[in-house]
Protein backbone atom coordinates (compact mmCIF):
# COMPACT_ATOMS: atom_id res chain seq x y z
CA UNK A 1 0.00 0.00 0.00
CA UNK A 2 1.68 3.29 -1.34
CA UNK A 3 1.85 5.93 1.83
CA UNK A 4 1.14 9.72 2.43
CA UNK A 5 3.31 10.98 -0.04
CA UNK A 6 6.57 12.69 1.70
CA UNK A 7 8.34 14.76 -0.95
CA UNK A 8 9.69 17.86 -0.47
CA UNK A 9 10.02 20.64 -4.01
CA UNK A 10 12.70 22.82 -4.36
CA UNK A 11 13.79 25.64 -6.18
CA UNK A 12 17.24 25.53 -7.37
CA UNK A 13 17.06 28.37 -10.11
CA UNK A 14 14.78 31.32 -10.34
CA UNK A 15 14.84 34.14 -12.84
CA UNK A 16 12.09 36.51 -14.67
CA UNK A 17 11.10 33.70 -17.18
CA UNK A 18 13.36 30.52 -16.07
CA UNK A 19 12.71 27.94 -13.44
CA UNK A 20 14.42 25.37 -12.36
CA UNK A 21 12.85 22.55 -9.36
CA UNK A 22 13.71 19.55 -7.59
CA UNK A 23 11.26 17.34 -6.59
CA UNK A 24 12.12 14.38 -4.47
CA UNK A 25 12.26 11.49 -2.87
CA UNK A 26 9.36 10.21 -5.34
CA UNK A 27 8.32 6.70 -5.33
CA UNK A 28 9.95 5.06 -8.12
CA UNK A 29 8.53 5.42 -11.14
CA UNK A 30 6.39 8.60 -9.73
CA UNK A 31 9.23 11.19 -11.01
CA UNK A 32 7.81 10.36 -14.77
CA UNK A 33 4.44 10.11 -13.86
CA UNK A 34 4.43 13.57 -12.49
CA UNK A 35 7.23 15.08 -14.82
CA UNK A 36 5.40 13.63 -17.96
CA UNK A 37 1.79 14.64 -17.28
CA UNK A 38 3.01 18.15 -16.11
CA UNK A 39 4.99 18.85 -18.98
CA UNK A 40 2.29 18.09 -21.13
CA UNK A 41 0.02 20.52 -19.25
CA UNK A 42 2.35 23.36 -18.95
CA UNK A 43 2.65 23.30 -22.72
CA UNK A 44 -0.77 22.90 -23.95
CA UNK A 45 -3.49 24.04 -21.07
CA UNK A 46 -2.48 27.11 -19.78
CA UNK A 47 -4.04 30.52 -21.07
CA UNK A 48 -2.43 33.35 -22.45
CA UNK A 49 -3.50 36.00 -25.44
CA UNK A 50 -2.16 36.71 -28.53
CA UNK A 51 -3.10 38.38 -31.67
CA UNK A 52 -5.70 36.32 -33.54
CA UNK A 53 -6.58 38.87 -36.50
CA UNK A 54 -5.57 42.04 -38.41
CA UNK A 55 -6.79 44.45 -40.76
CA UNK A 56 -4.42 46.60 -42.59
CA UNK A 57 -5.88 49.56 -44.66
CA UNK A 58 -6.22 49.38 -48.38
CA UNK A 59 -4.61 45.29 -48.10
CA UNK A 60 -7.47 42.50 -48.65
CA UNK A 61 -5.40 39.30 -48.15
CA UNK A 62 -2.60 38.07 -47.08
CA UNK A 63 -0.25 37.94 -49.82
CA UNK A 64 -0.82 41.51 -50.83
CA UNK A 65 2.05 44.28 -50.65
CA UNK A 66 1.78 47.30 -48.84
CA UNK A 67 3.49 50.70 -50.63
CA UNK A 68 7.28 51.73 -49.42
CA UNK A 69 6.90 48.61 -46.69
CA UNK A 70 9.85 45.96 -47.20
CA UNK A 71 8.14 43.39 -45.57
CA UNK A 72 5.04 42.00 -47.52
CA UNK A 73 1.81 40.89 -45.52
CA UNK A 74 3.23 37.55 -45.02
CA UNK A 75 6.05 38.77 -43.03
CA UNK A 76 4.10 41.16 -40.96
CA UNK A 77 2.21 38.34 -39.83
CA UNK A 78 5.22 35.96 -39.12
CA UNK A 79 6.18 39.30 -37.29
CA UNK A 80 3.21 39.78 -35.14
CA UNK A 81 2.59 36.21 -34.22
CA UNK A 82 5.72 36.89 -32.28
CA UNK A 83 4.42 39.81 -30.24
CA UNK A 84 3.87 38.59 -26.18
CA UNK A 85 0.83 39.64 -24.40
CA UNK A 86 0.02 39.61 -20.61
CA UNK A 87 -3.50 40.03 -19.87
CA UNK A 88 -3.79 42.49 -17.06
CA UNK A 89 -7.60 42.76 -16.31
CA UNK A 90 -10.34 39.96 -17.77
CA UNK A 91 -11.41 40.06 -22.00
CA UNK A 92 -14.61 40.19 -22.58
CA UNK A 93 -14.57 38.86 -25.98
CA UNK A 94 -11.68 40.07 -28.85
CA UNK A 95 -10.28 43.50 -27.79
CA UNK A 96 -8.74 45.61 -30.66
CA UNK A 97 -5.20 47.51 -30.80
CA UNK A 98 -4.54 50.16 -33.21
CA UNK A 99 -0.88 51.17 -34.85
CA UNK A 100 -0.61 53.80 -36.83
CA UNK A 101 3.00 54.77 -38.39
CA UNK A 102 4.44 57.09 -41.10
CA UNK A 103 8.24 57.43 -42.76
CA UNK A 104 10.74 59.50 -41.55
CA UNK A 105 12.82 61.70 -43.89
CA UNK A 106 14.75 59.34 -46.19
CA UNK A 107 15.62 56.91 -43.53
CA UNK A 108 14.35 53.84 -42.58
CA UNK A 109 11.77 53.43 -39.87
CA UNK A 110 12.29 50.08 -38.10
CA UNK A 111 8.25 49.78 -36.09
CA UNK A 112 8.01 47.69 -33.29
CA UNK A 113 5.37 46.07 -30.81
CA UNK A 114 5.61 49.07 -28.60
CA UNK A 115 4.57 51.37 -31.11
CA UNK A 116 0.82 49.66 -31.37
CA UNK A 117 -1.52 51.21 -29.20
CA UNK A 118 -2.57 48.37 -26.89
CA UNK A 119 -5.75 47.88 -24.82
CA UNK A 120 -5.84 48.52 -20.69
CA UNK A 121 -6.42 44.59 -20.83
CA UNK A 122 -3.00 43.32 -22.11
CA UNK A 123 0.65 44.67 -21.24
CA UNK A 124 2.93 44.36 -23.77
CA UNK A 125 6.00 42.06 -22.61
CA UNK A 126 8.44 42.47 -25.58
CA UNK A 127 8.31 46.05 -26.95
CA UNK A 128 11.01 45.57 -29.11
CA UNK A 129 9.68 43.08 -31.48
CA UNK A 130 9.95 44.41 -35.09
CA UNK A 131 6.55 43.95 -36.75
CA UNK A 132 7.88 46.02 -40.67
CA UNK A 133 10.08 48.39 -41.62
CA UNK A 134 8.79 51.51 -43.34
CA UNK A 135 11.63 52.90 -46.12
CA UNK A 136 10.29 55.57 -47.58
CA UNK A 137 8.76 58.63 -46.43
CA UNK A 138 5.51 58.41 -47.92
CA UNK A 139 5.06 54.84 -46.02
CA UNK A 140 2.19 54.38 -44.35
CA UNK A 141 1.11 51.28 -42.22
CA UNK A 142 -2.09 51.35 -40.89
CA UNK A 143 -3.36 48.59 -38.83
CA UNK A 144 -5.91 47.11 -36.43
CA UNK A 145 -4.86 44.19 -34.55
CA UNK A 146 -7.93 42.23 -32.50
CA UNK A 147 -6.41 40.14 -29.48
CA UNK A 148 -7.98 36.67 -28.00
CA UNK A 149 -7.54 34.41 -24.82
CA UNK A 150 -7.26 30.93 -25.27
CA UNK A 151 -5.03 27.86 -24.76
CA UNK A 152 -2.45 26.17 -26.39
CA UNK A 153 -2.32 26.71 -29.86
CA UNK A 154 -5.06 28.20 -32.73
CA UNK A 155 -4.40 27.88 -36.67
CA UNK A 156 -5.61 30.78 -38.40
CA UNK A 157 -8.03 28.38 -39.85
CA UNK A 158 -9.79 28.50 -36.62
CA UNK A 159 -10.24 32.06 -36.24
CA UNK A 160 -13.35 33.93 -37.10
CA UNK A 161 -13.03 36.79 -38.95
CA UNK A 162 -16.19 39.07 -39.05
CA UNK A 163 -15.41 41.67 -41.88
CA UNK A 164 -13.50 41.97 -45.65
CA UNK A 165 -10.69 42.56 -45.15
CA UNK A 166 -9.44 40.54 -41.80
CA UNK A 167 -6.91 38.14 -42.05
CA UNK A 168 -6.33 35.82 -39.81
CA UNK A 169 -3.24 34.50 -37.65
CA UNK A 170 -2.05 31.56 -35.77
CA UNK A 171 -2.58 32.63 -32.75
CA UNK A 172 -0.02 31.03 -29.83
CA UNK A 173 -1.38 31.46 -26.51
CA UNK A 174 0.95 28.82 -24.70
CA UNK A 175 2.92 30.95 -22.30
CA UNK A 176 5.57 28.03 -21.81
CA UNK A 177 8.00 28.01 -24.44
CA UNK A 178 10.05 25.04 -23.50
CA UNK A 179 9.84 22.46 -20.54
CA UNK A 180 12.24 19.85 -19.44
CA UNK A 181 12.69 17.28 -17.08
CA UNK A 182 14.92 14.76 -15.99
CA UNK A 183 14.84 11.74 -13.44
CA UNK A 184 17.44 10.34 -11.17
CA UNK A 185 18.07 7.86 -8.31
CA UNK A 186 18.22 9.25 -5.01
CA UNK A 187 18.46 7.84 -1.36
CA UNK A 188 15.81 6.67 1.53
CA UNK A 189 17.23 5.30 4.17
CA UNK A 190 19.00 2.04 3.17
CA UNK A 191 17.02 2.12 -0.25
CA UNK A 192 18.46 3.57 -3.52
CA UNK A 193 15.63 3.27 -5.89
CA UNK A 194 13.63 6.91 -5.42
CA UNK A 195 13.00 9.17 -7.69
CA UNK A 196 14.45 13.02 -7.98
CA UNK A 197 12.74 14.90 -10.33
CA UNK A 198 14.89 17.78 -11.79
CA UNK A 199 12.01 19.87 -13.81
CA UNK A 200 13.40 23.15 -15.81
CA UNK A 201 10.37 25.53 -17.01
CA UNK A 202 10.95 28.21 -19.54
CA UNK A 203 8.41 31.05 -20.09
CA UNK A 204 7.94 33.95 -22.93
CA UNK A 205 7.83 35.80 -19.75
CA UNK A 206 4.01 36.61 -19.85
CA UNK A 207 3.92 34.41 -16.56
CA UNK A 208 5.84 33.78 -14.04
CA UNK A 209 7.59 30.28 -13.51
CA UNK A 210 6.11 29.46 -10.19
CA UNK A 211 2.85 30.67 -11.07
CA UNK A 212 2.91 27.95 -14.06
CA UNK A 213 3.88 25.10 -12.18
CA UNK A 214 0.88 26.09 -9.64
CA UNK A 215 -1.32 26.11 -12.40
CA UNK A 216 -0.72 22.92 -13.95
CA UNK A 217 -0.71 21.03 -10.69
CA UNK A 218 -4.26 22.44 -10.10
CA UNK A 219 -5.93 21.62 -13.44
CA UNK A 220 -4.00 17.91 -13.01
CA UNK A 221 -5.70 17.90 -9.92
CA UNK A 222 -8.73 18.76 -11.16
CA UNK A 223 -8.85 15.77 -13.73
CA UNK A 224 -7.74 13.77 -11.04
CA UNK A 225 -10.60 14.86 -8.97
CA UNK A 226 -13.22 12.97 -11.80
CA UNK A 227 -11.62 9.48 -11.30
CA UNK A 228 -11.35 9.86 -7.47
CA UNK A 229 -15.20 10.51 -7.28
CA UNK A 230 -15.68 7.84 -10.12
CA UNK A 231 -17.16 4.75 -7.29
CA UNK A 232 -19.02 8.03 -5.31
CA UNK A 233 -22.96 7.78 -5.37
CA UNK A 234 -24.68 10.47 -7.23
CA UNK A 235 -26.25 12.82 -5.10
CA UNK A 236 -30.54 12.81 -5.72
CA UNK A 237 -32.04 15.72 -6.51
CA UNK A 238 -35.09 16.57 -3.76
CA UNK A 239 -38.10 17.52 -5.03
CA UNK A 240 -38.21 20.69 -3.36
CA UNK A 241 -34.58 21.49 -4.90
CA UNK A 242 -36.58 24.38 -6.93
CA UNK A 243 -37.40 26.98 -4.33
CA UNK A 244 -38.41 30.32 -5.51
CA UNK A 245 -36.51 33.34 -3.53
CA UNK A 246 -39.81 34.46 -1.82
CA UNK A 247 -40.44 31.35 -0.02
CA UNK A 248 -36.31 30.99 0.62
CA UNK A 249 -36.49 34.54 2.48
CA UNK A 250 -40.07 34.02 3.68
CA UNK A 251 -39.69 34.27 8.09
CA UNK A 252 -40.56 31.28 10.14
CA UNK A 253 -42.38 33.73 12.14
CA UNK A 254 -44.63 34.78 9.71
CA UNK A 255 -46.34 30.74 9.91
CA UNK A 256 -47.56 31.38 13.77
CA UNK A 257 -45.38 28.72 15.14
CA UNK A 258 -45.49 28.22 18.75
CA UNK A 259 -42.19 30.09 20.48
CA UNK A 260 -41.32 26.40 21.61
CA UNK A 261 -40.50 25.84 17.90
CA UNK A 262 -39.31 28.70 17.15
CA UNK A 263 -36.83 29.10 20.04
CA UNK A 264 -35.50 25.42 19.15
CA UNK A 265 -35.19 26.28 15.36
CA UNK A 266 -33.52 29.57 16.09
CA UNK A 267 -30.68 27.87 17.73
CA UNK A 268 -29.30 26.84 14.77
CA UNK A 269 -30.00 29.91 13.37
CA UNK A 270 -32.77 28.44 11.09
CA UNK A 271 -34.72 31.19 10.26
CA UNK A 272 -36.30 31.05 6.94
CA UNK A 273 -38.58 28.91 5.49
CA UNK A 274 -36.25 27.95 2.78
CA UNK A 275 -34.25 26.35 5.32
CA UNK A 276 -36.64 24.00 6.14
CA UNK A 277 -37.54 22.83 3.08
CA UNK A 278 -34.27 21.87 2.13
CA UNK A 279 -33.63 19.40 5.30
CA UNK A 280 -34.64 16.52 5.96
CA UNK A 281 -36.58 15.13 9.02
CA UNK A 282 -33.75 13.72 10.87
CA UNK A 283 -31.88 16.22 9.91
CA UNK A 284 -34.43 18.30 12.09
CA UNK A 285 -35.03 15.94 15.23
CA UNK A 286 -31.59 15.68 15.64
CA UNK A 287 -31.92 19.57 17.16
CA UNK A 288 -31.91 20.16 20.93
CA UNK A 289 -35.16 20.48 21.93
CA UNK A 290 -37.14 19.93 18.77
CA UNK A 291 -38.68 16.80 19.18
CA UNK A 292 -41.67 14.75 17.31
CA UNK A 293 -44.46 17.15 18.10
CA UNK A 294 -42.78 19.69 16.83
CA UNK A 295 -41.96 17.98 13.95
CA UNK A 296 -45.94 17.59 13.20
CA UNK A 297 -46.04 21.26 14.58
CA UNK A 298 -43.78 22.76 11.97
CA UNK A 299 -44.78 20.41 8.92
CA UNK A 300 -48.87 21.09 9.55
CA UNK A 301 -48.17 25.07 9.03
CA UNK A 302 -46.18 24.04 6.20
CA UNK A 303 -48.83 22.13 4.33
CA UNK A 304 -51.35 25.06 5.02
CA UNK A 305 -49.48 27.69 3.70
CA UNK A 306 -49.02 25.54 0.64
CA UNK A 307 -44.91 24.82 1.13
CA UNK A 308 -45.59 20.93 1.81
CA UNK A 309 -48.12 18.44 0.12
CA UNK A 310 -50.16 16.48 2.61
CA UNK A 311 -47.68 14.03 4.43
CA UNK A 312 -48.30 11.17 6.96
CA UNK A 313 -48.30 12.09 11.06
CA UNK A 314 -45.20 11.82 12.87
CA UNK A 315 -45.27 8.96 15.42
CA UNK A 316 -43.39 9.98 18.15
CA UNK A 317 -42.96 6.53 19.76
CA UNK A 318 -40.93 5.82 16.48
CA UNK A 319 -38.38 8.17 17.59
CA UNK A 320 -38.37 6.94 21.25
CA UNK A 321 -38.98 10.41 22.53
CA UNK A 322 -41.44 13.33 23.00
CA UNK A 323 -41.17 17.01 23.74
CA UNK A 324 -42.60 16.81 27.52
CA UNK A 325 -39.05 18.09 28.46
CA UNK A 326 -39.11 20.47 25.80
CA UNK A 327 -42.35 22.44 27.33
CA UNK A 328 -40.74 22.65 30.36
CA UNK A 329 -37.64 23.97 29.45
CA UNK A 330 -39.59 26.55 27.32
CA UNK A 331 -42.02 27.34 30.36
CA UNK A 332 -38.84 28.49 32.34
CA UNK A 333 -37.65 30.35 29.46
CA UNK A 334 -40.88 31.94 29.33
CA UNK A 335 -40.54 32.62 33.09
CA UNK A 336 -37.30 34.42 32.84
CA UNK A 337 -38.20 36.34 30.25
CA UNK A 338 -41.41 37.85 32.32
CA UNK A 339 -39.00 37.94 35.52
CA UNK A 340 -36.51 40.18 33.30
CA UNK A 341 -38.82 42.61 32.06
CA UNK A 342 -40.28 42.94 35.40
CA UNK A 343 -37.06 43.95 36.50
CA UNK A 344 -36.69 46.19 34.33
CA UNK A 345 -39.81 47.94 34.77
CA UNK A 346 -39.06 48.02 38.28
CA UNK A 347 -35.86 49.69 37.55
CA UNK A 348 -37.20 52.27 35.22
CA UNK A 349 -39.85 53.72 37.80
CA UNK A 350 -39.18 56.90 39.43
């Protein structure tokens, strides 16, 4: 029988977009388990953005030339499929970026990702990247650029473009560009055979490394999760699972309960009809000082007001016990209540 795992990870190398870990001591054969199905995670299931479409002005496909540009439309896209995104706040569908750029002089103008005009929802990681290069001064490039979440990997077959005009890109939304991971023998005890797992993570520094290893532990965990509750019993849906939110919020006090009931209820700060109708019987009985004839109690002024079809009486010798203690523990209450505001009238007179 395999134990409470005891393994301890490491970091052995930390930078802005490099991690390196050491897991160990794994039970043999564990260090590939875990390296393996990791790996594969942090390379295709985590979610980043990237530019999915563009629109350049007076261009209509994608192996169209734009005037004084060196690079044709091709190019530009190789270019921009390049650019590194960080989403900063949540996308609510596509958001669009605008660059606009003009020659300058005779020169050459070399634009870059950090000339684009880029949405409050991303921040640009590589600035730098050269998207064309403008070498004339009557160049022009004007350009809208629509970004998209996603995971993995999406051919520009994939994408959706909604006007004439848009072409589409492959978008890469991986943030991981390379993972690695190696396995060796290390020591328990007297035993030799555990696993050390040495994993190396490299990102396109849109995430950090830590942050991607947490991430693809949770989502293994979460497919884990379905075969561990694989043997577990569905849970049956009650009748009265469909409540609407005036009976949920509807008071207990509003029924005309007796204050035995309600006292008993209201000690498990059950308050609402909506409460009730989602427990069941034992559920209730097994509260101190609600007993069998309360049960009928509560249940009758449940059925009038319509909350409850007709049921069946209660038999209290079923249950081995009635509420003859709990009237007298509610007549003393009831007694120090009136001996407490008697007091207090008594102190309040002049």
């Amino acid at each position: 029988m395999l134990q409470q795992p005891e393994f301890t990870i490491k970091t052995v190398e930390a930078g802005r977009n490099y991690g390196r870990y050491q897991v160990e001591p794994l039970e043999p054969g564990y260090g590939t388990t875990l390296g393996n199905s990791l790996r594969r995670i942090l390379l295709r299931s985590l979610q980043g953005c990237a530019v999915s479409r563009i629109r350049i002005d007076n261009v209509w496909h994608e192996f169209a030339t734009v005037p004084n540009v060196r690079e044709d439309v091709t190019e530009i896209v190789l270019n921009l499929k390049s650019v590194r995104l960080r989403r900063v706040t949540e996308l609510r569908g596509d958001v669009r970026a605008h660059l606009y750029a003009r020659g300058e002089g005779d020169g050459e103008r070399v634009v870059t990702a950090g000339d684009v005009e880029w949405p409050v929802e991303v921040d640009l990681v590589n600035p730098d990247q050269p998207i064309a290069t403008l070498d004339g001064p009557d160049a022009v490039l004007d350009m809208d650029l629509w970004i998209s979440r996603g995971r993995g990997y999406r051919p520009a077959e994939a994408q959706e473009t909604v006007a004439l005009g848009e072409i589409p890109i492959d978008a890469i939304f991986t943030p991981i560009e390379r993972v690695n991971y190696v396995i060796e023998q290390t020591r328990v005890g007297s035993e030799v055979d555990f696993d050390r797992l040495i994993l190396e993570i490299l990102t396109d520094g849109t995430i950090d490394p830590d942050d991607a290893l947490s991430q693809s532990a949770k989502i293994l965990m979460d497919h884990a999760r379905v075969f561990a509750d694989f043997t577990r019993p569905e849970p049956e849906i009650a009748a009265n699972s469909f409540i609407s939110e005036e009976v949920q919020n509807k008071p207990l006090a509003d029924l005309g309960l007796s204050p035995r009931v309600l006292n008993a209820l209201r000690s498990k700060q059950i308050d609402k009809v909506g409460q009730i109708l989602t427990m069941d019987p034992d559920q209730l009985l097994s509260i101190r000082n609600f007993g069998p004839r309360s049960l009928t109690e509560l249940r009758e002024k449940l059925t009038e007001f319509g909350y409850l079809s007709d049921v069946p009486a209660i038999d209290p010798a079923a249950y081995g016990e009635d509420d003859s203690e709990e009237d007298f523990v509610d007549a003393m209450a009831q007694v120090a209540e009136v001996s407490a505001v008697d007091e207090d009238s008594t102190n309040e007179a002049p």
